[in-house]
C-alpha atoms as a PDB file:
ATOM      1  CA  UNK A   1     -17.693 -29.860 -20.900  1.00  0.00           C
ATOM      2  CA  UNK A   2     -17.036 -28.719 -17.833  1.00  0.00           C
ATOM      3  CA  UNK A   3     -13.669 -26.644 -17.067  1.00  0.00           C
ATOM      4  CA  UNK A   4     -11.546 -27.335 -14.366  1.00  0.00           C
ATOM      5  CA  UNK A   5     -10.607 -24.168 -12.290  1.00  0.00           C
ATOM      6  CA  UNK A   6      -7.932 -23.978  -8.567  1.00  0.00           C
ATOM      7  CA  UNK A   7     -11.173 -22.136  -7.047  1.00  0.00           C
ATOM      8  CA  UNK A   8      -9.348 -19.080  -6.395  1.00  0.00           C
ATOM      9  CA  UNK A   9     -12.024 -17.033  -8.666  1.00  0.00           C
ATOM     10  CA  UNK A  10     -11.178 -17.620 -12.200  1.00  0.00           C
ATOM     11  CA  UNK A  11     -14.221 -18.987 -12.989  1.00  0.00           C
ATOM     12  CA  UNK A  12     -15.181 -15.257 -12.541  1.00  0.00           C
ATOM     13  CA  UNK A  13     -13.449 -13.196 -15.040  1.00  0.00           C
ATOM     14  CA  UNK A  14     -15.832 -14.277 -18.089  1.00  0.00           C
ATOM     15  CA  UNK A  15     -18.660 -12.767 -16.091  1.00  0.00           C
ATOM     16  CA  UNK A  16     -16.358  -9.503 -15.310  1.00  0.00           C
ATOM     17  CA  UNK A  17     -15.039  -9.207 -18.436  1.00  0.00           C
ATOM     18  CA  UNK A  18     -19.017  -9.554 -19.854  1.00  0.00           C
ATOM     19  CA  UNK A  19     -19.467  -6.590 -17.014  1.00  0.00           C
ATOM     20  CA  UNK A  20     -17.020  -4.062 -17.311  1.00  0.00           C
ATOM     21  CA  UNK A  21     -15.442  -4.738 -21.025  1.00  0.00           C
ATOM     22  CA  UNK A  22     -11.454  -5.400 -21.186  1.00  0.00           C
ATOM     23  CA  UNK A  23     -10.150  -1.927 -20.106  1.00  0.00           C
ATOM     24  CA  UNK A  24     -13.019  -1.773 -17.143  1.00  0.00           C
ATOM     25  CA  UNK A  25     -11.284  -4.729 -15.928  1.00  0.00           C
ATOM     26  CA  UNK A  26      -8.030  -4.021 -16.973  1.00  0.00           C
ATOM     27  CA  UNK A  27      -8.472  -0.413 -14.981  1.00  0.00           C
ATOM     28  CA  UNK A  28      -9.950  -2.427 -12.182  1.00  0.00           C
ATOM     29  CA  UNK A  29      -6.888  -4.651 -11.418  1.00  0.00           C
ATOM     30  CA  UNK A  30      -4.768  -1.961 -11.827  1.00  0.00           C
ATOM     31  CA  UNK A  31      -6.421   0.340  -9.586  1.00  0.00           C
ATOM     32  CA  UNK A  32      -6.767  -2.370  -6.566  1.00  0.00           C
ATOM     33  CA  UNK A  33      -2.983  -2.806  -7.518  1.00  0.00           C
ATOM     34  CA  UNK A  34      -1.977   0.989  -6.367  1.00  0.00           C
ATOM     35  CA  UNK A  35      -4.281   0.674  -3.538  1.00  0.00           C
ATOM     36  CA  UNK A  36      -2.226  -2.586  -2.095  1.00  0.00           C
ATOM     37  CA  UNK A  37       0.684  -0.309  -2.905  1.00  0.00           C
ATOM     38  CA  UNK A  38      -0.067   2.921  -1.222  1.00  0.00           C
ATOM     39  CA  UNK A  39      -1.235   0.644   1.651  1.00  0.00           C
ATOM     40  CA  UNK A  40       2.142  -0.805   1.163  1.00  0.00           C
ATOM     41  CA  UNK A  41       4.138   2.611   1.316  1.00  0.00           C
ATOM     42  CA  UNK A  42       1.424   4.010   4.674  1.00  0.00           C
ATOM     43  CA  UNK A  43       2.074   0.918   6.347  1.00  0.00           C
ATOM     44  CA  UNK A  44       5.724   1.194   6.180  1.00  0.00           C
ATOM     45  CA  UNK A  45       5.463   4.715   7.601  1.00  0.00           C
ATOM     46  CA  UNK A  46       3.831   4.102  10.287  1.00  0.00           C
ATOM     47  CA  UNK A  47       6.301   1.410  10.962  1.00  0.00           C
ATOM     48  CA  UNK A  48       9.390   4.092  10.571  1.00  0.00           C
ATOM     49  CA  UNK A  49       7.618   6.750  12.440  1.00  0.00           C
ATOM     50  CA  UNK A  50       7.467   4.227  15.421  1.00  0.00           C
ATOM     51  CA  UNK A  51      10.816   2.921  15.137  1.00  0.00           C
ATOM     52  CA  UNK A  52      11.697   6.836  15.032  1.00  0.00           C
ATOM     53  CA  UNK A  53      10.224   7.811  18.060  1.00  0.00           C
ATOM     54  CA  UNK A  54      10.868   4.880  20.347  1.00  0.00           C
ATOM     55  CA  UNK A  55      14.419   5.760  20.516  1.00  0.00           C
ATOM     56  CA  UNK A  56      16.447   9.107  20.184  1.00  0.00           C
ATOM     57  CA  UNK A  57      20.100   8.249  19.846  1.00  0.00           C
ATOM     58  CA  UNK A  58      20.507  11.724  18.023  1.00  0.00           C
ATOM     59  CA  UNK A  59      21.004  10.583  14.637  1.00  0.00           C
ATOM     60  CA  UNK A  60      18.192  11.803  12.775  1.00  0.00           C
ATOM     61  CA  UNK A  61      17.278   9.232   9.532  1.00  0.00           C
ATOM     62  CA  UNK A  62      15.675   9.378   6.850  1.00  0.00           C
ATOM     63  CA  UNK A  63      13.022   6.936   5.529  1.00  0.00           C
ATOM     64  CA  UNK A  64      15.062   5.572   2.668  1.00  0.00           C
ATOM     65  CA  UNK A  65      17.849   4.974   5.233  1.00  0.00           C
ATOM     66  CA  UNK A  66      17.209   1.758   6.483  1.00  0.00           C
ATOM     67  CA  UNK A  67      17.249  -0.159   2.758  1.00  0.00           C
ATOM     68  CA  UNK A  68      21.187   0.731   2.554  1.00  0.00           C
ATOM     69  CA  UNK A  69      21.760  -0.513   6.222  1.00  0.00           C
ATOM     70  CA  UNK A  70      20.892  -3.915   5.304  1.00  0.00           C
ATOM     71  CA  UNK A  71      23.633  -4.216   3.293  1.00  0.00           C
ATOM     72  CA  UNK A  72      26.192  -2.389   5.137  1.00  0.00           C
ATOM     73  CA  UNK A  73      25.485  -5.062   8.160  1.00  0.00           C
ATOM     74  CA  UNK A  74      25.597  -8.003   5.803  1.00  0.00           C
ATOM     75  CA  UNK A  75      29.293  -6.896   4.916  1.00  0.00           C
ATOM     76  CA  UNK A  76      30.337  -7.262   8.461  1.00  0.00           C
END
């Protein structure tokens, strides 16, 4: 019987579970998981070191900033 799968690579796990054993693949997911995150985190750096340096209105911010702002012009 032949199982149905979306094509998005399920029909791969048996074969890299078979590889690496449960907690290979268990630390394998989790490990491309922080990657996409610290990609996350550099990628949003470089977008507030830009934003930073295009335009010196003498208010100096901090990274973290710009999540509270959001709000604060929603309220208006």
């Amino acid at each position: 019987m032949e199982t149905m799968t979306c094509g998005c690579g399920e029909d791969h796990i048996p074969g890299m579970l078979a590889r690496f054993g449960i907690v290979g693949t268990t630390v394998l997911v989790l490990g491309v998981l922080v990657v996409m995150l610290l990609a996350g985190w550099a990628l949003a750096g470089v977008v507030w070191a830009v934003r930073r340096g295009s335009g010196d209105d003498g208010h100096e911010e901090s990274f973290f900033d710009g999540f509270g702002r959001w709000n604060d012009e929603n309220d208006e």
